[in-house]
Each structure stands twice: as structure tokens, then as C-alpha cells.
N, C-alpha and C. Protein backbone atom coordinates (compact mmCIF):
# COMPACT_ATOMS: atom_id res chain seq x y z
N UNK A 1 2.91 -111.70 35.38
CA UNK A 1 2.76 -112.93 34.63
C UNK A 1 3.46 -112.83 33.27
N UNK A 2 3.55 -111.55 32.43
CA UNK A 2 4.25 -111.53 31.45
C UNK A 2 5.77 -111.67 31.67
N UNK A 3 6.26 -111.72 32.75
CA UNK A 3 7.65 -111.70 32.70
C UNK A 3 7.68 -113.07 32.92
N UNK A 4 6.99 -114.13 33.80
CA UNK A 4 7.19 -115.29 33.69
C UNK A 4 7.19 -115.61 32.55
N UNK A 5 5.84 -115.55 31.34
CA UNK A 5 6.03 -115.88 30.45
C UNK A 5 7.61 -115.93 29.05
N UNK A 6 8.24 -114.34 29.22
CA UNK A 6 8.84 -113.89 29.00
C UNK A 6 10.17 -115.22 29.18
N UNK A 7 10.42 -115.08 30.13
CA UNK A 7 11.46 -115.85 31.42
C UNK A 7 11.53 -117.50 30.63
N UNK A 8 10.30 -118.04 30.53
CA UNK A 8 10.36 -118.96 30.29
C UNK A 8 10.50 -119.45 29.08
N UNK A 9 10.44 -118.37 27.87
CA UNK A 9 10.24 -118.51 26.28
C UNK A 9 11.89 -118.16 26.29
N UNK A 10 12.41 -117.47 26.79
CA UNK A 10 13.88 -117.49 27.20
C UNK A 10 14.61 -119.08 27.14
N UNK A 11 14.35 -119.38 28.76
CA UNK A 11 14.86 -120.57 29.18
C UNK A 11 14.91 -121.79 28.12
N UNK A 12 13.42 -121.82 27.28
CA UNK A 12 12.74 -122.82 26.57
C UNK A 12 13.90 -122.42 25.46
N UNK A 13 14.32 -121.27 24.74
CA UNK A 13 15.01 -121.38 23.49
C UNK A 13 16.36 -121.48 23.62
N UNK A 14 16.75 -121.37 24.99
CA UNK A 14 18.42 -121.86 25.54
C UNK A 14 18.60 -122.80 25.39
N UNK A 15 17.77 -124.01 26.66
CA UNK A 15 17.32 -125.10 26.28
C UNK A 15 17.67 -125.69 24.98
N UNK A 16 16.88 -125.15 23.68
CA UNK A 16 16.63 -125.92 22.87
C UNK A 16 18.10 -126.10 21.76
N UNK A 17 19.12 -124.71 21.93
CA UNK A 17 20.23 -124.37 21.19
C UNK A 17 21.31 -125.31 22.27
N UNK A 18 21.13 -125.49 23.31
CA UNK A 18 22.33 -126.27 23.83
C UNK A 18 22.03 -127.49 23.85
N UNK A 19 20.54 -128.19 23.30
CA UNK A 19 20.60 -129.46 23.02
C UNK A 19 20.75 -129.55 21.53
N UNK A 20 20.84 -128.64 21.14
CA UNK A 20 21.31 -128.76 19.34
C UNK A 20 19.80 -128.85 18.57
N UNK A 21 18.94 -128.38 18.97
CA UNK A 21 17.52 -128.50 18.53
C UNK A 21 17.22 -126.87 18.01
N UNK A 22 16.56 -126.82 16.54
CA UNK A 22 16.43 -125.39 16.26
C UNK A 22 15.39 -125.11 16.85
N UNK A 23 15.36 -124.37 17.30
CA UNK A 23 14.33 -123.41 18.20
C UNK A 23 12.97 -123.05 17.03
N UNK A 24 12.58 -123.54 15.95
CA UNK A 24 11.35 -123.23 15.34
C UNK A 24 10.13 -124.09 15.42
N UNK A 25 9.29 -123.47 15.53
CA UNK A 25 8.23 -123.84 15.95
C UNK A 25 7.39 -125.17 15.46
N UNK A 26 8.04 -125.62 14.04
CA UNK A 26 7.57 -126.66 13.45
C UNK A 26 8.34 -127.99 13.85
N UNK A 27 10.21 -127.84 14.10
CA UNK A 27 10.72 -128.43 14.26
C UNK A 27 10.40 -128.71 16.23
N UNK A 28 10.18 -128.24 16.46
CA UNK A 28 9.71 -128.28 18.32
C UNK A 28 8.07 -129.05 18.51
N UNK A 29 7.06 -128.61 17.88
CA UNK A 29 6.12 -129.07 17.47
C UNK A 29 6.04 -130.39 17.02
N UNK A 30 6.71 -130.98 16.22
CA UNK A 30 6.61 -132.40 15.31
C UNK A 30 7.32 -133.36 16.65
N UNK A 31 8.49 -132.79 17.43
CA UNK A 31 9.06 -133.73 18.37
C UNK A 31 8.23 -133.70 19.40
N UNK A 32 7.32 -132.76 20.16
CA UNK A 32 6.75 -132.26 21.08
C UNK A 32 5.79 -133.29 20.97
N UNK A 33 4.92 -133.21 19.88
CA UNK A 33 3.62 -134.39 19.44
C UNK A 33 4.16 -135.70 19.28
N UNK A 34 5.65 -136.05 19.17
CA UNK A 34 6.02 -137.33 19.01
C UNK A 34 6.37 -137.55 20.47
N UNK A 35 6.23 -136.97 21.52
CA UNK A 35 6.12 -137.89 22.83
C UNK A 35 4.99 -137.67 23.56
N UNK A 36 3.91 -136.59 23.30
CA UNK A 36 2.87 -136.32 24.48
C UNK A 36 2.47 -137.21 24.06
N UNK A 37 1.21 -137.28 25.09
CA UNK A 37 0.29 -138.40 24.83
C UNK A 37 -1.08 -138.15 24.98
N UNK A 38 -1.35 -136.66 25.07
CA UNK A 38 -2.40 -135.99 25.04
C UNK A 38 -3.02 -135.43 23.45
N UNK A 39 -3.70 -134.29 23.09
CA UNK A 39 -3.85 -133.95 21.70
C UNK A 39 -2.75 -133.56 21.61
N UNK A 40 -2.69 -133.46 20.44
CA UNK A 40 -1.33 -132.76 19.67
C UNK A 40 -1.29 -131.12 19.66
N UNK A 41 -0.18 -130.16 19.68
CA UNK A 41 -0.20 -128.85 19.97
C UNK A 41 -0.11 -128.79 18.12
N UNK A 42 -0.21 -127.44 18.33
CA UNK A 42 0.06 -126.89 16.54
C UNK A 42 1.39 -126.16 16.65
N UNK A 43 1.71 -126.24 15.50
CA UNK A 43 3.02 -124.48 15.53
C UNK A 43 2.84 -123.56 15.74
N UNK A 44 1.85 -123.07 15.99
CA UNK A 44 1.19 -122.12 16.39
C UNK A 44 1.26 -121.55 17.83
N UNK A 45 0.63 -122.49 18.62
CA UNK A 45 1.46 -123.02 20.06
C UNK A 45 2.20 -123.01 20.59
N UNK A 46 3.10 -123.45 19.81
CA UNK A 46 4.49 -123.76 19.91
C UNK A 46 4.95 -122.67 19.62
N UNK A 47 4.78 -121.75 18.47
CA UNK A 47 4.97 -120.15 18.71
C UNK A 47 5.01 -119.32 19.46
N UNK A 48 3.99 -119.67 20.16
CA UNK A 48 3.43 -118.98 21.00
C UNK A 48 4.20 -119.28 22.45
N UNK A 49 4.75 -119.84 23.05
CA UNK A 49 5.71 -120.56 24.10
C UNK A 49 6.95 -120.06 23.80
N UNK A 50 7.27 -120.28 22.45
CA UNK A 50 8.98 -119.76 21.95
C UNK A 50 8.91 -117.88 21.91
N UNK A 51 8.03 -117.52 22.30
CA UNK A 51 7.97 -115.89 21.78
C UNK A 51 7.40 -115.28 23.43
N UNK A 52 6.83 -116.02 24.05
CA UNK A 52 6.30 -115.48 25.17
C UNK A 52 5.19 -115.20 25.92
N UNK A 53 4.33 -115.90 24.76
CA UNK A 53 2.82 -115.25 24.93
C UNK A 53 2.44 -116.13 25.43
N UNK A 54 2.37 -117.11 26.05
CA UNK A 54 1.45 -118.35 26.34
C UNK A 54 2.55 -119.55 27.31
N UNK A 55 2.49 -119.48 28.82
CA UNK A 55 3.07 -120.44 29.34
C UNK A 55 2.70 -121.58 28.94
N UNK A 56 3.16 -122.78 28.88
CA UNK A 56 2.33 -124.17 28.65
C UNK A 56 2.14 -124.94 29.77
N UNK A 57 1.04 -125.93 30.00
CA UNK A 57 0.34 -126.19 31.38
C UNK A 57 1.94 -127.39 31.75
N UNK A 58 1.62 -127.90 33.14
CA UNK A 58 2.76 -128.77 33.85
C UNK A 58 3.22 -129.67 32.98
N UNK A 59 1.81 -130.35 32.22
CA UNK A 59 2.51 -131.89 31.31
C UNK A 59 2.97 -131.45 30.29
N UNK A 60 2.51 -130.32 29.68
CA UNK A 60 3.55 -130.10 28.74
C UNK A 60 4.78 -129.77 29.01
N UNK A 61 4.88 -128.93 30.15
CA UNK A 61 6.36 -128.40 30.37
C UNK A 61 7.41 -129.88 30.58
N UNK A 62 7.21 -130.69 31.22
CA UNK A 62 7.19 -132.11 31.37
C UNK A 62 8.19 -132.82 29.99
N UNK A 63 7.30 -132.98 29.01
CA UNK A 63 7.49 -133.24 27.84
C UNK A 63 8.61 -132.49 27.19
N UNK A 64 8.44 -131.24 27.38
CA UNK A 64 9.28 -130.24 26.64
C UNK A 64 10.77 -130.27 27.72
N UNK A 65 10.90 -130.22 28.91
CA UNK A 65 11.90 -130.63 29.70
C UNK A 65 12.70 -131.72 29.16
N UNK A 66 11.83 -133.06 29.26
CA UNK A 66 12.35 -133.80 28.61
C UNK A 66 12.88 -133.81 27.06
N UNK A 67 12.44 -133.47 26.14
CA UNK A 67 12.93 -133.35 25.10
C UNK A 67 14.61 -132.68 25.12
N UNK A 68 14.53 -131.37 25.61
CA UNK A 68 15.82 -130.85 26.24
C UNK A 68 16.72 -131.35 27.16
N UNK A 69 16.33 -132.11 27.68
CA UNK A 69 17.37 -132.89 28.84
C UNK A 69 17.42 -132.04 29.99
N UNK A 70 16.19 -131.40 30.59
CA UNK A 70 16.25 -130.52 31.65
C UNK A 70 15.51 -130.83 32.65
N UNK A 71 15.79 -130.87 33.64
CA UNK A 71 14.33 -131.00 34.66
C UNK A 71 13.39 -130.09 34.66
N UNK A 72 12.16 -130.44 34.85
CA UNK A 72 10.92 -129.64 34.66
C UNK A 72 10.99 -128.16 35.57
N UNK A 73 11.72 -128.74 36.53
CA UNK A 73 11.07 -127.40 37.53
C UNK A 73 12.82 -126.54 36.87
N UNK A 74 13.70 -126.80 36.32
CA UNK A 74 14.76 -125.87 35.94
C UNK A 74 13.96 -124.89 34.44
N UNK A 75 13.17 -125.78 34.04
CA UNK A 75 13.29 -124.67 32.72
C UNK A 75 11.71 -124.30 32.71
N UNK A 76 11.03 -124.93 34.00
CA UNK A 76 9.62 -123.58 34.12
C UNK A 76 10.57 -122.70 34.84
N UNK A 77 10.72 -123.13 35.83
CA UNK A 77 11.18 -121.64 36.46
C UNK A 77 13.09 -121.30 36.96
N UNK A 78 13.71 -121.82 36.46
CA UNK A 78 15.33 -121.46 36.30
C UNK A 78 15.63 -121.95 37.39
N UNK A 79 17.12 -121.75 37.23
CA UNK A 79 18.00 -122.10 38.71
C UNK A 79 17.52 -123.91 39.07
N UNK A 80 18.21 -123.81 39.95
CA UNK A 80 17.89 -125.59 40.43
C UNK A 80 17.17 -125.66 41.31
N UNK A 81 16.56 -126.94 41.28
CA UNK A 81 15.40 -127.32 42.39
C UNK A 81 16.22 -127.26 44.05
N UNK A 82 14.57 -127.33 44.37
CA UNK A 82 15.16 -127.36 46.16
C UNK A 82 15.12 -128.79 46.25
N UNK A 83 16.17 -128.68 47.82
CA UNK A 83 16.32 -129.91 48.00
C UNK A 83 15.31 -131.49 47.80
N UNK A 84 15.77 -132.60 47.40
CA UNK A 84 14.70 -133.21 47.00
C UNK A 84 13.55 -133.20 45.71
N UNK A 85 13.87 -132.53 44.95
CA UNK A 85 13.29 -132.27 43.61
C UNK A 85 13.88 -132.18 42.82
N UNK A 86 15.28 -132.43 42.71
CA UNK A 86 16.07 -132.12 41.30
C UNK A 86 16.85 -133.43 40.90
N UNK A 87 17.35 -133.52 39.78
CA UNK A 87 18.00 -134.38 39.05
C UNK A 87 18.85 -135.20 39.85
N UNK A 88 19.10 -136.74 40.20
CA UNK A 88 20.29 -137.21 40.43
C UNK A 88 21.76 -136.46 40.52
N UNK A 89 22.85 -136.49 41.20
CA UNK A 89 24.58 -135.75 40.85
C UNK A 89 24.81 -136.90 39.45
N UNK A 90 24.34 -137.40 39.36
CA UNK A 90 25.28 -138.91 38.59
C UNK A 90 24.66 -138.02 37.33
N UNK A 91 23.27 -138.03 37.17
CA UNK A 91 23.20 -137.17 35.71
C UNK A 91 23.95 -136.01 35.40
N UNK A 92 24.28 -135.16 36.04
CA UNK A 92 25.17 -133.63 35.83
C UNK A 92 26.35 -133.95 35.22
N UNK A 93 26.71 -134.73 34.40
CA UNK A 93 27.94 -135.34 33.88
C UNK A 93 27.79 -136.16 32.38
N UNK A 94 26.16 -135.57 32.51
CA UNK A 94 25.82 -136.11 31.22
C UNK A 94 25.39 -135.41 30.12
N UNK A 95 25.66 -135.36 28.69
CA UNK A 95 25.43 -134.82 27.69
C UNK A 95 23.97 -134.86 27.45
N UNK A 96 24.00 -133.50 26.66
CA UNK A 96 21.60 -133.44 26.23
C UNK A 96 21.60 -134.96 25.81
N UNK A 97 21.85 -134.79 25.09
CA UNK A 97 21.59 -135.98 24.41
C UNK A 97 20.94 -137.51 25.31
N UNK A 98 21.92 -137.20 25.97
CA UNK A 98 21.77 -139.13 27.38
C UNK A 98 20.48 -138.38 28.25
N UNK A 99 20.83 -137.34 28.31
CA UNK A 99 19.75 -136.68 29.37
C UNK A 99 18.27 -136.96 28.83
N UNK A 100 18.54 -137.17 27.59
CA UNK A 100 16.68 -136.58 26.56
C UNK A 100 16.86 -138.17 26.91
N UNK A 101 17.59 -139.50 26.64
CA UNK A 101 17.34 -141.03 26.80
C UNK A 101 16.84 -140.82 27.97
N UNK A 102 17.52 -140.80 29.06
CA UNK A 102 17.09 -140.92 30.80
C UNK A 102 15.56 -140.85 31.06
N UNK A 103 15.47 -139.25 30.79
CA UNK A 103 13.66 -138.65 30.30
C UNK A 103 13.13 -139.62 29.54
N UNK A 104 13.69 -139.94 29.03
CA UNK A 104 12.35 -140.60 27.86
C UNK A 104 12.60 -142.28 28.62
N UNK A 105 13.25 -142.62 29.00
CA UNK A 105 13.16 -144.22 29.88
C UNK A 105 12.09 -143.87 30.71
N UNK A 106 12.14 -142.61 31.55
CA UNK A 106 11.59 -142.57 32.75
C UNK A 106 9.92 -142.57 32.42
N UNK A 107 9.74 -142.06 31.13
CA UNK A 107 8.72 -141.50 30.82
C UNK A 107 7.83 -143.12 30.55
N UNK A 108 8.59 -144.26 30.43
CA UNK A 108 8.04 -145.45 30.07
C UNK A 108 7.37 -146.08 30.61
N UNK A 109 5.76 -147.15 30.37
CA UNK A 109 5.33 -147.60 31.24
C UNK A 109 6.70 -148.87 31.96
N UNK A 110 5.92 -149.14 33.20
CA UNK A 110 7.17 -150.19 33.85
C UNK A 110 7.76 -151.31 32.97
N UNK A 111 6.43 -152.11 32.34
CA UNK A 111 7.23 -153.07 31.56
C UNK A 111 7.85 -152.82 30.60
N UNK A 112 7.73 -151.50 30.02
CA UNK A 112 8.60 -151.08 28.63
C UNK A 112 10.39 -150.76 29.29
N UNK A 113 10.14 -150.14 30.61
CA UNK A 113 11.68 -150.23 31.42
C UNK A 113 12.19 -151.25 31.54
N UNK A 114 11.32 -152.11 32.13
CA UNK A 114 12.12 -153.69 31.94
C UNK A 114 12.67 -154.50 30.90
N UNK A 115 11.82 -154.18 30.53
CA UNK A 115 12.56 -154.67 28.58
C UNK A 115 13.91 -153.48 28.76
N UNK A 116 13.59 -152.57 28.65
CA UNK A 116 15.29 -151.29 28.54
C UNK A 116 16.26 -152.38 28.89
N UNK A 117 16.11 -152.20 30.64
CA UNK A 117 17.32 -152.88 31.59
C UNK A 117 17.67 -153.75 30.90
N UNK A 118 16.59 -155.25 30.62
CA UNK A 118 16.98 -156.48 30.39
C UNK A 118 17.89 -156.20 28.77
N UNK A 119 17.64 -155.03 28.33
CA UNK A 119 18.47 -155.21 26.91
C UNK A 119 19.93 -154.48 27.38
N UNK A 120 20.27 -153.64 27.85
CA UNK A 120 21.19 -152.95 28.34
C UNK A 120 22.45 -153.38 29.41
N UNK A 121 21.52 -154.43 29.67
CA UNK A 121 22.38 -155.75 31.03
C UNK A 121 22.98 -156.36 29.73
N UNK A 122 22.10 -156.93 29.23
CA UNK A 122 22.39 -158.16 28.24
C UNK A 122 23.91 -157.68 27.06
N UNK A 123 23.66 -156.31 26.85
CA UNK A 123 24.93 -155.28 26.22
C UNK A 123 26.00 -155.08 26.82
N UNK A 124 25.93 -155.18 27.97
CA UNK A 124 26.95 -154.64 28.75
C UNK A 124 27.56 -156.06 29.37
N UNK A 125 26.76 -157.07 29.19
CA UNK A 125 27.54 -157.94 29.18
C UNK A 125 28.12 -158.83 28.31
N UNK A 126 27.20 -158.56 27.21
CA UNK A 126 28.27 -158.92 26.04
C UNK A 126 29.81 -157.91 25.69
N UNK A 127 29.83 -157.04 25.78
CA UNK A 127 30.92 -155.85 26.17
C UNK A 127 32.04 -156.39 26.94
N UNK A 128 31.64 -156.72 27.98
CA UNK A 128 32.46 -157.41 28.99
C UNK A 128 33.08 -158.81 28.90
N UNK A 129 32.76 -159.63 28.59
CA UNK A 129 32.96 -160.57 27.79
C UNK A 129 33.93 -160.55 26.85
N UNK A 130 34.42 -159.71 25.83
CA UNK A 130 35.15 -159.54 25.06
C UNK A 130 36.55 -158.82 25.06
């Protein structure tokens, strides 16, 4: 179990340098609490995940995936999902950045998506138009 842990405080601080996010515990923490929707973790916590000592349960990993632009099951446990569990091909072409939007659309109740689309149609067709 320590090497999972290990493994994953790894993955989690790769993660966080190739989405351009500093890997410290306050700065991971403050974004972490700005999307759960459960209690809030401490830096402490969040220490504790970035160093090795403490896996974090599914919804957090969830959250923290998302923040990084990763799928959940790539950065609990590496490598890519099996068939049927992993990311769209159409996303693999996309920067952290669009990846952390995607996550965080998905993460929306339905009518907050619908509002997205209906604003994003409405952009893209003013775009077109011109």
C-alpha cells in the first residue's frame, strides 16, 4: 500500500507541473476546495497526498483529476484505462487547460450544461457569421 501511495503522490505532482499548477499544498488546497462539494480538505491533506502518506478517497481523486485535466482512473492508478473507461480520442488533442474546462462542464448539474451549450452555439455562431 505504501508504494501505491508513493505511485500516486508521484503521478499527482506530474500532473500538477504539466498543467502549470505549483505542486504546493496551499496552492492545490484553495483550488481543490473551490470545486468539491463536500468539507473542505486542509494543507495539511493536501500534504499529505503530495508526499505520499495518505491516498485520497474516489471523489476526491475525481476532483483532483479534474483540476489536472486527467482522467480519474489515469492518475489513481497510471497508464490508460481499459477499454470503455477512458477519455474520448477527440480529447487527446487537447491542452490541460481545455481538458480542466471539459471536467469541470462535465462536473455540472444538467441545466448548468445547457446554459454552457446554449452560450457556446450562440458564439460560434456569431463567429460564423462574420
Amino acid at each position: 500500500m505504501k508504494d501505491e501511495k508513493a505511485e500516486f503522490a508521484k503521478r499527482l505532482r506530474a500532473a500538477l507541473k504539466a498543467a502549470d499548477i505549483e505542486a504546493s499544498a496551499a496552492v492545490v488546497e484553495k483550488r481543490f476546495n473551490s470545486r468539491y462539494e463536500g468539507a473542505p480538505v486542509s494543507p495539511q491533506v493536501v500534504s499529505q497526498w503530495l508526499n505520499g502518506k495518505v491516498m485520497p478517497r474516489q471523489e476526491k481523486i475525481r476532483v483532483l483529476a479534474g483540476i489536472v485535466g486527467l482522467d480519474p482512473h489515469e492518475l489513481q492508478f497510471g497508464g490508460t484505462p481499459k477499454v470503455g473507461e477512458g477519455r474520448q480520442e477527440w480529447a487527446a488533442g487537447l491542452a490541460a487547460q481545455d481538458r480542466v474546462m471539459v471536467d469541470g462542464y462535465l462536473m455540472l448539474p444538467a441545466p448548468q450544461r445547457k446554459l454552457v451549450r446554449e452560450l457556446v452555439t450562440a458564439l460560434a455562431e456569431s463567429v460564423a457569421r462574420k
